[in-house]
PDB file of N, CA and C in Angstrom:
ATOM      1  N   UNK A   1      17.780  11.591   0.383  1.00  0.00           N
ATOM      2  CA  UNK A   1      16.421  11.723   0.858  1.00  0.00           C
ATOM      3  C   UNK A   1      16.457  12.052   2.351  1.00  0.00           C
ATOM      4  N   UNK A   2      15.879  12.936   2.926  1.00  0.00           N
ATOM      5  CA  UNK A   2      15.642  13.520   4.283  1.00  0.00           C
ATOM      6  C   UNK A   2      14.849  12.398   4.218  1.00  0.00           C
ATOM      7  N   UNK A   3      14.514  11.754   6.410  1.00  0.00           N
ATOM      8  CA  UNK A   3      13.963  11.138   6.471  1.00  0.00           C
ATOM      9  C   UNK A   3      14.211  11.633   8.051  1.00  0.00           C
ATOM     10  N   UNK A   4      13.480  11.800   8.806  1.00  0.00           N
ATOM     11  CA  UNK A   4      13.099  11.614  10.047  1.00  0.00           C
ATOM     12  C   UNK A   4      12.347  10.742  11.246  1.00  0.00           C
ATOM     13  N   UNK A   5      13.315  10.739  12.078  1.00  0.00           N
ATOM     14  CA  UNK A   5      12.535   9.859  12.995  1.00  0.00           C
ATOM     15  C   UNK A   5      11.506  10.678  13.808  1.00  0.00           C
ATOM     16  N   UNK A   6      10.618   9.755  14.319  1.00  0.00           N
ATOM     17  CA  UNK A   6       9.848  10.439  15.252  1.00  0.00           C
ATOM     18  C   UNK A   6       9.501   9.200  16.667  1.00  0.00           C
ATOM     19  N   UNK A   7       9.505   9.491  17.842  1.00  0.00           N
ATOM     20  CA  UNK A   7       9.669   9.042  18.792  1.00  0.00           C
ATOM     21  C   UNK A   7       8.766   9.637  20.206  1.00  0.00           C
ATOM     22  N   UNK A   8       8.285   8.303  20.638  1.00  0.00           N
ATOM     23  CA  UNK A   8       6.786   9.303  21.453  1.00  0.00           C
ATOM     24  C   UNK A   8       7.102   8.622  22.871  1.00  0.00           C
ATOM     25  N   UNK A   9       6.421   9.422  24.061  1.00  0.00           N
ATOM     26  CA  UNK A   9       6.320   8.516  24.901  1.00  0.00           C
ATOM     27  C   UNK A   9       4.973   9.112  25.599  1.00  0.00           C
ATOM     28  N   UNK A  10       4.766   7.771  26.814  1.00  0.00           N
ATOM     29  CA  UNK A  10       3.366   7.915  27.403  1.00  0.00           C
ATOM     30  C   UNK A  10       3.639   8.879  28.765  1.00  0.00           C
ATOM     31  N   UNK A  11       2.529   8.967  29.459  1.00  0.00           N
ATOM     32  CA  UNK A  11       2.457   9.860  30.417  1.00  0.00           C
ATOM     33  C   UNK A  11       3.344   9.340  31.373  1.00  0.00           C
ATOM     34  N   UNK A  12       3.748   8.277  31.119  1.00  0.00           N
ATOM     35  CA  UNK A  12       4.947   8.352  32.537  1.00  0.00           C
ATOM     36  C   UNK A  12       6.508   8.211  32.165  1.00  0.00           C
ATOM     37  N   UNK A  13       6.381   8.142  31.023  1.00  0.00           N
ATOM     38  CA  UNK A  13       8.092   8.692  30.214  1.00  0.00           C
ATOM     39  C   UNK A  13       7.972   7.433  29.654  1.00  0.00           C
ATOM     40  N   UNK A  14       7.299   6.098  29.428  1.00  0.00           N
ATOM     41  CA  UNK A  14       7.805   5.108  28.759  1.00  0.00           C
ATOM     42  C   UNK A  14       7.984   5.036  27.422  1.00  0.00           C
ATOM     43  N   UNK A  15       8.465   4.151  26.511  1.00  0.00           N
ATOM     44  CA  UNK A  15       8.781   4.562  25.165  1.00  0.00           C
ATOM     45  C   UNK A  15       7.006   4.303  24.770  1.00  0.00           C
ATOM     46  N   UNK A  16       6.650   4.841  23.473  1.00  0.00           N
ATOM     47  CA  UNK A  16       5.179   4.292  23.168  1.00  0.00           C
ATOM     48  C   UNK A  16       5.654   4.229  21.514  1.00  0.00           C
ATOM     49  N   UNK A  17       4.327   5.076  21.163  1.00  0.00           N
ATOM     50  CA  UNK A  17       4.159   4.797  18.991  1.00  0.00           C
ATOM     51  C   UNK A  17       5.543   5.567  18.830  1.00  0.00           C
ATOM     52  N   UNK A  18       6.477   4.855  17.899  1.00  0.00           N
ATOM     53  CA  UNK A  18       7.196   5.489  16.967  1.00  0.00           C
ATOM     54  C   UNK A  18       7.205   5.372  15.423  1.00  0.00           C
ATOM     55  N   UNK A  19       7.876   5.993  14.701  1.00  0.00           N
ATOM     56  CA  UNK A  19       8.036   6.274  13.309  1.00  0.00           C
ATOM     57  C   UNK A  19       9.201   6.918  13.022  1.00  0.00           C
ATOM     58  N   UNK A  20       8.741   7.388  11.327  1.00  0.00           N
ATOM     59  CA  UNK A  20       8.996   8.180  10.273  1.00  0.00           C
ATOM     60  C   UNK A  20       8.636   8.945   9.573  1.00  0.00           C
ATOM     61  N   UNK A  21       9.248  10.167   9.090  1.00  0.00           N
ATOM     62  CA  UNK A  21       8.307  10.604   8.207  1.00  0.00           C
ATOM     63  C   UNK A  21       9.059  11.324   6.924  1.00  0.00           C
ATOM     64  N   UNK A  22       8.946  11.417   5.394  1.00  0.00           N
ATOM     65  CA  UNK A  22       9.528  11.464   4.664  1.00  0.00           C
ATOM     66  C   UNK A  22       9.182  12.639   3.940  1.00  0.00           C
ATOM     67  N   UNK A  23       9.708  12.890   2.871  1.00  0.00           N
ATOM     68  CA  UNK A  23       8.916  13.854   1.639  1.00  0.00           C
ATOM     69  C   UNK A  23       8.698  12.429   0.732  1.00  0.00           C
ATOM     70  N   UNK A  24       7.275  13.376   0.276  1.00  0.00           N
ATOM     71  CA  UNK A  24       6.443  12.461  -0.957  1.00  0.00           C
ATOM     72  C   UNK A  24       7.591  12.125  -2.028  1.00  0.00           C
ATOM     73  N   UNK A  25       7.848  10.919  -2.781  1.00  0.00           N
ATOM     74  CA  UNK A  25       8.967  10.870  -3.715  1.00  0.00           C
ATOM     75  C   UNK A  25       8.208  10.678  -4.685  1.00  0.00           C
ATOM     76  N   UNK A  26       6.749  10.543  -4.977  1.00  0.00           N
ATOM     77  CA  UNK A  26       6.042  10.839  -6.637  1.00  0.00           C
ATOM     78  C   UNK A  26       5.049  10.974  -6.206  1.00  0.00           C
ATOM     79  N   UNK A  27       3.639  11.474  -7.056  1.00  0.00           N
ATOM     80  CA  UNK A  27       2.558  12.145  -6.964  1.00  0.00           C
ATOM     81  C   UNK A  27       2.022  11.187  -6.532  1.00  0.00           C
ATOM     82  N   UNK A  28       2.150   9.693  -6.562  1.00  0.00           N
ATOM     83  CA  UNK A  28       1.316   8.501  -6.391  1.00  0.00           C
ATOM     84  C   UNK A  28       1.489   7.684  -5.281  1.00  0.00           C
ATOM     85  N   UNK A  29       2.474   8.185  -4.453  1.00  0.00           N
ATOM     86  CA  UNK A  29       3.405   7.834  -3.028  1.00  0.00           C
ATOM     87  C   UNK A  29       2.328   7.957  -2.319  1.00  0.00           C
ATOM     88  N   UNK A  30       1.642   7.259  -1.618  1.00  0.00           N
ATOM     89  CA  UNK A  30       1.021   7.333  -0.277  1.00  0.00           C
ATOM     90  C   UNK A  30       1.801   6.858   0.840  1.00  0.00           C
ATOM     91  N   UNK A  31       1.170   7.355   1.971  1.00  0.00           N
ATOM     92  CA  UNK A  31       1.524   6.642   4.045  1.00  0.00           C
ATOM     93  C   UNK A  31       1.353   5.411   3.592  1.00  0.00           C
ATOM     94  N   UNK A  32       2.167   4.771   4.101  1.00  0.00           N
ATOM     95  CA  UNK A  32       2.759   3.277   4.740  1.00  0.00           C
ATOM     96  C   UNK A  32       2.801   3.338   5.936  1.00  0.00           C
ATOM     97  N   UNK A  33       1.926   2.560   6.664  1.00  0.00           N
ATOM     98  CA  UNK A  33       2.201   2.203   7.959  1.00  0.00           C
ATOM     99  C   UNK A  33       2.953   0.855   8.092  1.00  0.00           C
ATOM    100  N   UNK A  34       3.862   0.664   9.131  1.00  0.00           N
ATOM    101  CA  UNK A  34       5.011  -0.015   9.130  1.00  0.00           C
ATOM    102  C   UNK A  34       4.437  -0.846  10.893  1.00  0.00           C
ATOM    103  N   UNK A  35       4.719  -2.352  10.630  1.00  0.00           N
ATOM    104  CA  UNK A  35       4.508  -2.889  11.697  1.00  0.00           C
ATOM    105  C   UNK A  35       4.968  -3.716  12.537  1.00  0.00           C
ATOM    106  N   UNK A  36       5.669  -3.431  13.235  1.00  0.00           N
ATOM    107  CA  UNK A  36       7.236  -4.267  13.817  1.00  0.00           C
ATOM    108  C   UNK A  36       6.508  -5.623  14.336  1.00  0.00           C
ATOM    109  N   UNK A  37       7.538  -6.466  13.772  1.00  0.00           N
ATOM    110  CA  UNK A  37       7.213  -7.941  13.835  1.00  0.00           C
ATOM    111  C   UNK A  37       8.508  -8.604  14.003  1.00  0.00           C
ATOM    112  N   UNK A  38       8.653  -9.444  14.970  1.00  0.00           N
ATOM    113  CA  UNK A  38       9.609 -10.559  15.257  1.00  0.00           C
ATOM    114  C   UNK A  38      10.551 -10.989  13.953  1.00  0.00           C
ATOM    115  N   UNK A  39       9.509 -11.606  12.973  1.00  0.00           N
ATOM    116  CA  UNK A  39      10.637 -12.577  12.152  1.00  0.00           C
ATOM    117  C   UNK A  39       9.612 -11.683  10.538  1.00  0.00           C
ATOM    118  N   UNK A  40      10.333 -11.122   9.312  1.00  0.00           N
ATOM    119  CA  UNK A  40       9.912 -11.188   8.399  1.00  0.00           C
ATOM    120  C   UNK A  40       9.365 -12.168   7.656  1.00  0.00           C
ATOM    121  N   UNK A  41      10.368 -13.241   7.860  1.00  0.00           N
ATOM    122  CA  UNK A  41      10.027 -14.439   6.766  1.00  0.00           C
ATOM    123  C   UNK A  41       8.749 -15.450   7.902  1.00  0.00           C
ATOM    124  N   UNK A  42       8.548 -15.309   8.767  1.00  0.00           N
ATOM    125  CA  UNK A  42       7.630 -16.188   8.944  1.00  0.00           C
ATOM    126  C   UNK A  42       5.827 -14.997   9.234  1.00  0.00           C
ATOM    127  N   UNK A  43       6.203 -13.869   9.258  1.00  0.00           N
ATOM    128  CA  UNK A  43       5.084 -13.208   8.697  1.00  0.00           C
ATOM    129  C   UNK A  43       4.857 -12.780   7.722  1.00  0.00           C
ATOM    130  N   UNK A  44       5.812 -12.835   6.586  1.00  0.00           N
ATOM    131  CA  UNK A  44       5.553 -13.382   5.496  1.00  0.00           C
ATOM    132  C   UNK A  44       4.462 -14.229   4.637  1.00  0.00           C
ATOM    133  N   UNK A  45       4.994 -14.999   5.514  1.00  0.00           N
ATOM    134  CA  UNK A  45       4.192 -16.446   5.072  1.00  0.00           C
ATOM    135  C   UNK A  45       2.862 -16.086   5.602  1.00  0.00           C
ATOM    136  N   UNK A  46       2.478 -15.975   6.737  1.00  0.00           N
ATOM    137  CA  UNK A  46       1.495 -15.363   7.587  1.00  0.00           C
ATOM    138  C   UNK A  46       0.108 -15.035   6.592  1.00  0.00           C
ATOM    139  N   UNK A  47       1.116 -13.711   6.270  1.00  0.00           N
ATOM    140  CA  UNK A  47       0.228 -12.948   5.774  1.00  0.00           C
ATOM    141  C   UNK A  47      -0.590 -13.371   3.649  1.00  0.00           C
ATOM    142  N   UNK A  48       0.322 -14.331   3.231  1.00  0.00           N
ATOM    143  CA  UNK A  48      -0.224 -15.129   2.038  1.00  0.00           C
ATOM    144  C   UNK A  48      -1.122 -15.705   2.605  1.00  0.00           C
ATOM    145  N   UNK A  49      -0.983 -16.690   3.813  1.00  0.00           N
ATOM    146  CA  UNK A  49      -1.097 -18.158   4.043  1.00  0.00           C
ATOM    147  C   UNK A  49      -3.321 -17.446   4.344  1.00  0.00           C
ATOM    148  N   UNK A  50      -3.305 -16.301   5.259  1.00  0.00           N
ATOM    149  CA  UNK A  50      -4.306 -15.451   5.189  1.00  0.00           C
ATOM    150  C   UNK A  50      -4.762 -14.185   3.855  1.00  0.00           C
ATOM    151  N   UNK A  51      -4.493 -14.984   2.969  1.00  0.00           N
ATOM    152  CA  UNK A  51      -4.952 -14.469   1.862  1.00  0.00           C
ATOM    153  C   UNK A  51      -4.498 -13.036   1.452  1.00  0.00           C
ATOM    154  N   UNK A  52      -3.506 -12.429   2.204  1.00  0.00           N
ATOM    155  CA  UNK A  52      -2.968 -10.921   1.635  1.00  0.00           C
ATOM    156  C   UNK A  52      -1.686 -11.439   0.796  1.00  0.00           C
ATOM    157  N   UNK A  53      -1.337 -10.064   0.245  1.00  0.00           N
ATOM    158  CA  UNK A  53      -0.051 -10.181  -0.957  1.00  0.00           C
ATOM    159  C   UNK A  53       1.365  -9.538  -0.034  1.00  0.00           C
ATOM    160  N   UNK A  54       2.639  -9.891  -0.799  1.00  0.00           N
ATOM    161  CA  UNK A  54       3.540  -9.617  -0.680  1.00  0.00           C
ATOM    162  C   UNK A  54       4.191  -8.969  -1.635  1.00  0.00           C
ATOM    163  N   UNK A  55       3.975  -8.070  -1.989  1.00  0.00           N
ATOM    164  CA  UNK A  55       4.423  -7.159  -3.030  1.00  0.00           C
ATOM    165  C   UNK A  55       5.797  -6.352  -3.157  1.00  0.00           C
ATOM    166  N   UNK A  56       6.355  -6.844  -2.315  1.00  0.00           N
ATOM    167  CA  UNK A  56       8.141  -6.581  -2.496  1.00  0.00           C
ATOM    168  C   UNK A  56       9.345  -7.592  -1.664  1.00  0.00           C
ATOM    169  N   UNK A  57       9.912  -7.969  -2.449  1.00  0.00           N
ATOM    170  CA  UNK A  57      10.957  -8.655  -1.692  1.00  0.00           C
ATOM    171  C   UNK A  57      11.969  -8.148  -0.369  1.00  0.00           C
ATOM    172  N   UNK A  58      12.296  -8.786   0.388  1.00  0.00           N
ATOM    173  CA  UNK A  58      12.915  -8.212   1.560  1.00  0.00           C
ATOM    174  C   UNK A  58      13.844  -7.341   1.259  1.00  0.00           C
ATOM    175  N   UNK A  59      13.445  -6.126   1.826  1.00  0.00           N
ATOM    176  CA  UNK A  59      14.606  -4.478   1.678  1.00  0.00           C
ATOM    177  C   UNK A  59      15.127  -4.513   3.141  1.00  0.00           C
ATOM    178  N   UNK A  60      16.891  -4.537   2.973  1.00  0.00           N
ATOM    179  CA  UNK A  60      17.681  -4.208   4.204  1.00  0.00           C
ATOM    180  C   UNK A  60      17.645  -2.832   4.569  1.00  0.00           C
ATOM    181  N   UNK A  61      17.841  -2.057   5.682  1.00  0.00           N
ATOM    182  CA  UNK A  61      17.669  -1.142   5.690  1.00  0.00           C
ATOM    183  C   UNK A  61      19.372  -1.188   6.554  1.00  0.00           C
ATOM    184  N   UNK A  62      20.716  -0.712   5.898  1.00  0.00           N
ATOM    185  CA  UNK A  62      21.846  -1.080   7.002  1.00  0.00           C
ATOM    186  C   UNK A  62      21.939  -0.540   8.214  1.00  0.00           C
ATOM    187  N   UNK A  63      22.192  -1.347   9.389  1.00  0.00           N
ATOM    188  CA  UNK A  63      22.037  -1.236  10.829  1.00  0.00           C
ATOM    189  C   UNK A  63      20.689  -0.817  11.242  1.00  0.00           C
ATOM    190  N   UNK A  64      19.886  -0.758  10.766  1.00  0.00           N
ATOM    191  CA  UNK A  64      18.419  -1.203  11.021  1.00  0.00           C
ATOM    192  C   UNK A  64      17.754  -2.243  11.003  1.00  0.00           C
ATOM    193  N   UNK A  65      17.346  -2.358  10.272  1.00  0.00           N
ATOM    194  CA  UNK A  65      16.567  -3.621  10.244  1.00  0.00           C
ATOM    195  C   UNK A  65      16.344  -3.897   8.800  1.00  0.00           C
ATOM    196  N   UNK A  66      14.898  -5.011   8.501  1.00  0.00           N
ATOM    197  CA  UNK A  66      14.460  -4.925   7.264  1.00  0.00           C
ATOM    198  C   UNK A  66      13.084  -4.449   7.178  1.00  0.00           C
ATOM    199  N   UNK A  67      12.643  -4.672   5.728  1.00  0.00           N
ATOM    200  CA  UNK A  67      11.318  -4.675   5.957  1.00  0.00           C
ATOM    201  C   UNK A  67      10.330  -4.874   4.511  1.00  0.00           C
ATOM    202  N   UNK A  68       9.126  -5.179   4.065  1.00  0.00           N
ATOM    203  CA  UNK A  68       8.685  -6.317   3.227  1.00  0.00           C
ATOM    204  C   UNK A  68       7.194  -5.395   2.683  1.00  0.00           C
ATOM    205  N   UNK A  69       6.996  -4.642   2.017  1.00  0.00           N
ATOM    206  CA  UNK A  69       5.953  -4.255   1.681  1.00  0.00           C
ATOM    207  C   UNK A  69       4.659  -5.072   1.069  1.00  0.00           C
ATOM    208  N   UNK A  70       3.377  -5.021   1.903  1.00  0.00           N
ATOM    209  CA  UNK A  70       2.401  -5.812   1.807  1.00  0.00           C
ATOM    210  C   UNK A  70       1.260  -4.982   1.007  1.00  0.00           C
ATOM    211  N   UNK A  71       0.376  -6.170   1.224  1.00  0.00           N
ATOM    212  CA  UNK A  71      -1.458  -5.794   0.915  1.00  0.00           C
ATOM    213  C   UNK A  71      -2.167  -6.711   1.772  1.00  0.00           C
ATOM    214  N   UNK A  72      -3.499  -6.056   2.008  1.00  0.00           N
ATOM    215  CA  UNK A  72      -4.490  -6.677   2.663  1.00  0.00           C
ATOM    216  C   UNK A  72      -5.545  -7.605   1.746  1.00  0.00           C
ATOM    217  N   UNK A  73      -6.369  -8.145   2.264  1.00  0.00           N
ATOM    218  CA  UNK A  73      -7.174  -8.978   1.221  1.00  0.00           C
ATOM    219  C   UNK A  73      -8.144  -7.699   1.330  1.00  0.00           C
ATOM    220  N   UNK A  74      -8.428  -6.146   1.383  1.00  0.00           N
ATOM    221  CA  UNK A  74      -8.763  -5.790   0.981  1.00  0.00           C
ATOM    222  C   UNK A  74      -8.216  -4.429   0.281  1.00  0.00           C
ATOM    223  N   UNK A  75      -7.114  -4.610  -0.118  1.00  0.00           N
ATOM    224  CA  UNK A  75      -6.372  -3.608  -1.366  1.00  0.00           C
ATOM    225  C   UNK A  75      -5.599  -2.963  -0.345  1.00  0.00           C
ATOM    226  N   UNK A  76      -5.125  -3.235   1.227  1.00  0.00           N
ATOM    227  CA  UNK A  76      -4.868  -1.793   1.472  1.00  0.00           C
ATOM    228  C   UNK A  76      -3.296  -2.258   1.849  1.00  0.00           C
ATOM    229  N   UNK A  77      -2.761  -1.192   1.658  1.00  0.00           N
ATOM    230  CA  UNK A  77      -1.405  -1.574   1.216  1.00  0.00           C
ATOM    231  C   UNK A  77      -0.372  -1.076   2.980  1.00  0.00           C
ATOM    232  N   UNK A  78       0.269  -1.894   3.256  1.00  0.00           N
ATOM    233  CA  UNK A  78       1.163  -1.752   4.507  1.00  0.00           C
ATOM    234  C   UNK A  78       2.672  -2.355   4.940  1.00  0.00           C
ATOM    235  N   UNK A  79       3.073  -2.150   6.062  1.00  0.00           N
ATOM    236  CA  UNK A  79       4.412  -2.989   5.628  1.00  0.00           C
ATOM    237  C   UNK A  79       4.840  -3.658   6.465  1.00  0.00           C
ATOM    238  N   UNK A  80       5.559  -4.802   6.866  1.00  0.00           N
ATOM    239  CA  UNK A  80       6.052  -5.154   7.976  1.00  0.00           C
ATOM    240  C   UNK A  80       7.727  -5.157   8.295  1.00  0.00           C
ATOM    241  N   UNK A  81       8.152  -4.677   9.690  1.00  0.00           N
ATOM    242  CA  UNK A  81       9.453  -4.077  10.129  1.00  0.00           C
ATOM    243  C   UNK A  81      10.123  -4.932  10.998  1.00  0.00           C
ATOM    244  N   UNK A  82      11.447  -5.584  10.209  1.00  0.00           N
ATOM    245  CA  UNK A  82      12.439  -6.239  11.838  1.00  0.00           C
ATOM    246  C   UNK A  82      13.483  -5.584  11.877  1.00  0.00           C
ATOM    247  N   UNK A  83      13.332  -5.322  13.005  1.00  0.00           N
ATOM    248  CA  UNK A  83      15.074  -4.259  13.488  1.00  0.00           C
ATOM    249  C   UNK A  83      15.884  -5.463  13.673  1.00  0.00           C
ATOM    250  N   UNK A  84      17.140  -4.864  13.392  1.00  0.00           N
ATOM    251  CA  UNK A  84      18.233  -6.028  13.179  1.00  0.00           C
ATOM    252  C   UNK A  84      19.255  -4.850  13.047  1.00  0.00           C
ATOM    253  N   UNK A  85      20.128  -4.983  14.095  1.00  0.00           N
ATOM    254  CA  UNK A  85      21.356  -3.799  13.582  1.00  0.00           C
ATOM    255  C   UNK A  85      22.277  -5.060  12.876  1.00  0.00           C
ATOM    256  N   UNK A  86      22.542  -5.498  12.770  1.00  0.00           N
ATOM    257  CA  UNK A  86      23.162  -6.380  11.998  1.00  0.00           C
ATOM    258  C   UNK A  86      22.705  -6.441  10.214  1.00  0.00           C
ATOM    259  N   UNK A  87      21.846  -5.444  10.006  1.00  0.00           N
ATOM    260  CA  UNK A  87      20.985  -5.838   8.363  1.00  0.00           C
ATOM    261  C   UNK A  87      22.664  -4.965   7.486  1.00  0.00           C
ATOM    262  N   UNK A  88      22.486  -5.925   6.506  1.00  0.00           N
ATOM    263  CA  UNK A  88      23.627  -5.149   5.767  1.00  0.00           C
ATOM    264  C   UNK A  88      22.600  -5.260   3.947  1.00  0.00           C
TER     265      UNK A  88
END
């Protein structure tokens, strides 16, 4: 799978929004926005404990990080990201 990074900065060279961006892998694939967070497992919890779902178990990504595909308490589906070069 091609996958690209993408990498931005602000008007005075600092780092700002980054990403990814992929090819569609089925007709039913939508954008995921991805949201870097400190600790998975305790926004995890977070995000039940406030009434959204956790709809995938923790995916390593190796020498990246991980990351935990969610829902909102109103259907909308997103994800949360910990860099960790250490993820195996």
């Amino acid at each position: 799978m091609e996958y690209w990074i993408i990498s931005t900065t602000d008007d005075k060279g600092n780092k700002a929004v980054g990403g990814g961006i992929m090819e569609r892998q089925m007709p039913e694939h939508h954008i995921t926005n991805y949201i870097n967070v400190e600790s998975i497992d305790e926004y995890s919890s977070k995000i039940k404990k406030l009434g959204g779902k956790v709809l995938s178990p923790k995916h390593a990504v190796p020498g990246m990080g991980y990351f935990v595909l969610c829902q909102d308490t109103e259907n909308n589906n997103f994800a949360i990201w910990e860099s960790d070069q250490n993820a195996k």
